[in-house]
Structures are given as structure tokens and as C-alpha cells.
C-alpha atoms as a PDB file:
ATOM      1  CA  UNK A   1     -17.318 -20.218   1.265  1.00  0.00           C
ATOM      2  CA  UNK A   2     -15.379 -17.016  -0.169  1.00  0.00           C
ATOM      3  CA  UNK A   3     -11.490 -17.273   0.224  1.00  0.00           C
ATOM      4  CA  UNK A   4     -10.118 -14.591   2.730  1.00  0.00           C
ATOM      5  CA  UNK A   5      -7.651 -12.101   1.940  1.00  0.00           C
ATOM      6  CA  UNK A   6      -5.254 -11.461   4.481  1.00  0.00           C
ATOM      7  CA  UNK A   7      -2.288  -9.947   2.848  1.00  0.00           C
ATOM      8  CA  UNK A   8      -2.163  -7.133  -0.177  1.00  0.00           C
ATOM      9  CA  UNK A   9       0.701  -6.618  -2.359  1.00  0.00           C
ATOM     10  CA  UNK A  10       1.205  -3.372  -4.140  1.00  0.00           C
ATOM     11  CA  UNK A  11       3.428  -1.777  -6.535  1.00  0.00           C
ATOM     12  CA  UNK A  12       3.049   1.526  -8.715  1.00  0.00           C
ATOM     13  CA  UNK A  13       4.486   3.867 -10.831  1.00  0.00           C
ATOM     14  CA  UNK A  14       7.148   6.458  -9.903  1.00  0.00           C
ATOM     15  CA  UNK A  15       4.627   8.927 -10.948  1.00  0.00           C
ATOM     16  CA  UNK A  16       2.175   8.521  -8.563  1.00  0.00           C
ATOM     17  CA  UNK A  17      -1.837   7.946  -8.165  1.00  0.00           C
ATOM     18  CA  UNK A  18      -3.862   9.864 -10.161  1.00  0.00           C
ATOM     19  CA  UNK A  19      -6.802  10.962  -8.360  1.00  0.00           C
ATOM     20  CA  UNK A  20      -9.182   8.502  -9.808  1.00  0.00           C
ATOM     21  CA  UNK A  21      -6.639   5.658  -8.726  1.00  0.00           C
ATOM     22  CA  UNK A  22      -6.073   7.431  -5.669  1.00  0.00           C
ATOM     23  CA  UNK A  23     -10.147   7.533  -4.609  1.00  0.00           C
ATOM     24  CA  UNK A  24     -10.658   3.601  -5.963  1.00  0.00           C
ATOM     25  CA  UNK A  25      -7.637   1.770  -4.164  1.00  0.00           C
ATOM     26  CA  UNK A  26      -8.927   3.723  -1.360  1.00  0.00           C
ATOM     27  CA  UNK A  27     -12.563   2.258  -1.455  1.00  0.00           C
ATOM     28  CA  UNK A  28     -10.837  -1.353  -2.403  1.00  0.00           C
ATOM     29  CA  UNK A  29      -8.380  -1.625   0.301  1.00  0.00           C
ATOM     30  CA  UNK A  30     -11.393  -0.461   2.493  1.00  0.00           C
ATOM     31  CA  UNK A  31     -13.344  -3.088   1.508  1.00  0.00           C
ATOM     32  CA  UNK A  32     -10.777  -5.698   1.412  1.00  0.00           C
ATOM     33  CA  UNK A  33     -10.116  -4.492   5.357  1.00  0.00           C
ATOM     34  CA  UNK A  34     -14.025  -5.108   5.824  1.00  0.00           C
ATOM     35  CA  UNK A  35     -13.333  -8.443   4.304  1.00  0.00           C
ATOM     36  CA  UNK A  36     -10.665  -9.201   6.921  1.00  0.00           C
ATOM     37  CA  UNK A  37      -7.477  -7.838   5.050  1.00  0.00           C
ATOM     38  CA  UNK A  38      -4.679  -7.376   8.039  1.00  0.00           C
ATOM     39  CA  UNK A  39      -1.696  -6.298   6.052  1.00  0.00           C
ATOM     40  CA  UNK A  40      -0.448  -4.284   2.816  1.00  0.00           C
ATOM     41  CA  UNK A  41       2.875  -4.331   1.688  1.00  0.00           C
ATOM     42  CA  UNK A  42       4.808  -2.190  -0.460  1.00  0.00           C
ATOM     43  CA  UNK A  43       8.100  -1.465  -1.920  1.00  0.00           C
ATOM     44  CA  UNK A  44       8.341   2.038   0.206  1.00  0.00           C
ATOM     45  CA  UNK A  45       9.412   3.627  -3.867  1.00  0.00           C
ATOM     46  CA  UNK A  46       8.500   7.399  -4.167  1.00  0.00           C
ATOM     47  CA  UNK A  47       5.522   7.980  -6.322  1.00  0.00           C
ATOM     48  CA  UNK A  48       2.382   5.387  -6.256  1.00  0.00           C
ATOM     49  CA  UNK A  49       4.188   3.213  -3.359  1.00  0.00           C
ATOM     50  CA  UNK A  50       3.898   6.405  -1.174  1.00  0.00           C
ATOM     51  CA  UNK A  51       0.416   7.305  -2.541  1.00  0.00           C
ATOM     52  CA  UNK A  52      -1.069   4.009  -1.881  1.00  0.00           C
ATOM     53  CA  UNK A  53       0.895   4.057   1.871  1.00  0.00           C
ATOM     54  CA  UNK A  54      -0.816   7.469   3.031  1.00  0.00           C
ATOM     55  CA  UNK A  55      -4.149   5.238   1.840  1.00  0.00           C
ATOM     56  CA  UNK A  56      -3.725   1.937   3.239  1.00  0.00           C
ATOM     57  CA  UNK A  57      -2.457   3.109   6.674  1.00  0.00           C
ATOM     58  CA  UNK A  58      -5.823   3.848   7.600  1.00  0.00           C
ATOM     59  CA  UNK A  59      -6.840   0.662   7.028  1.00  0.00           C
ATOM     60  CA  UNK A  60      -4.431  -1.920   7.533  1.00  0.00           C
ATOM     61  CA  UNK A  61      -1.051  -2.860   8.960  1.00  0.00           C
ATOM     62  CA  UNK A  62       1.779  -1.057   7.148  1.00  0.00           C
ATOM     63  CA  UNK A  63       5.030  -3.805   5.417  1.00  0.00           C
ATOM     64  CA  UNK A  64       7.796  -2.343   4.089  1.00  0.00           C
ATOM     65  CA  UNK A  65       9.971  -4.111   1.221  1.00  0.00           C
ATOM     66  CA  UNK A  66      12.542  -1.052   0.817  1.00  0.00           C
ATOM     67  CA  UNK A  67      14.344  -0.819  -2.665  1.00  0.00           C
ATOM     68  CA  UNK A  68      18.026  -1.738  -3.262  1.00  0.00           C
ATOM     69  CA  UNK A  69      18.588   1.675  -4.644  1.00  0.00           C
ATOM     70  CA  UNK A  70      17.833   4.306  -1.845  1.00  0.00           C
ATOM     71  CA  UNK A  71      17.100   7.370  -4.124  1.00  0.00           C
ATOM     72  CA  UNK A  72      14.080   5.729  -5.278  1.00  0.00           C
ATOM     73  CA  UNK A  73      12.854   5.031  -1.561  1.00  0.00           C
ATOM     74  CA  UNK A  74       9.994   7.151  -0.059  1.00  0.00           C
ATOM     75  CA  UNK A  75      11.518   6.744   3.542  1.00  0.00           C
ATOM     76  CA  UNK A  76       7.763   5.897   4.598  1.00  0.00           C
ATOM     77  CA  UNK A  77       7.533   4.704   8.523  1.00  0.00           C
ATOM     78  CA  UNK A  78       5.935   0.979   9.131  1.00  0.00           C
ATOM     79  CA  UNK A  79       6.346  -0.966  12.407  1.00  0.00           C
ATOM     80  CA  UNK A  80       7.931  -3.358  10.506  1.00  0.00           C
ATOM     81  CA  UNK A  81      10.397  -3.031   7.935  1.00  0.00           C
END
């Protein structure tokens, strides 16, 4: 029997996605959701943390793990924080 996923971790660059990365974590997290994924969490830092957000927020329920250092944070909304 395959082992469920039920939470995904992410963390990124400050940079951001490229669009490649951007268009395959979007078909992965889709298919992890198909696979029963309920939750991503992030770090809520500007650049890929944000991307991957905007991406996963169609898909799953939204964690946020803000940074220590506020400059760096995206100020993305999540129910929970």
C-alpha cells in the first residue's frame, strides 16, 4: 500500500520561481492534492515562498511559519498562522 502524504513543506529562494519551477510545483502539488495532500506550509519569505503560496492555495490548505526578520516576510494571508 503507497504511504499518504498529508503535509508539504516548502522553502525557496528569495528570487523566486522561474517559470519552469513555477508550472512543475504546480502540476506536483496538484497531484500530491489528488493523492490526498491537505496542507502546505511555508515560511511566508518574499520570493519562491510567495510564488509557491499563489500555487498551492488552489490546492491545499495554506500554513504559515513567518520569519524572525519581518523584511524578508511576504505578508501572505493563511487561516492559520
Amino acid at each position: 500500500m503507497e504511504k499518504m502524504i498529508k503535509k508539504v513543506g516548502f522553502t525557496g529562494t528569495q528570487l523566486g520561481l522561474t517559470s519552469t519551477q513555477y508550472s512543475l510545483l504546480d502540476d506536483l502539488l496538484c497531484t500530491l492534492r489528488d493523492r490526498g495532500a491537505l496542507e502546505f506550509r511555508h515560511g511566508d519569505c518574499i520570493g519562491a515562498d510567495a510564488d509557491a503560496h499563489d500555487i498551492a492555495e488552489k490546492y491545499m490548505e495554506i500554513v504559515i511559519h513567518p520569519p524572525m526578520n519581518s523584511s524578508k516576510r511576504a505578508f501572505k494571508k493563511a487561516k492559520r498562522i
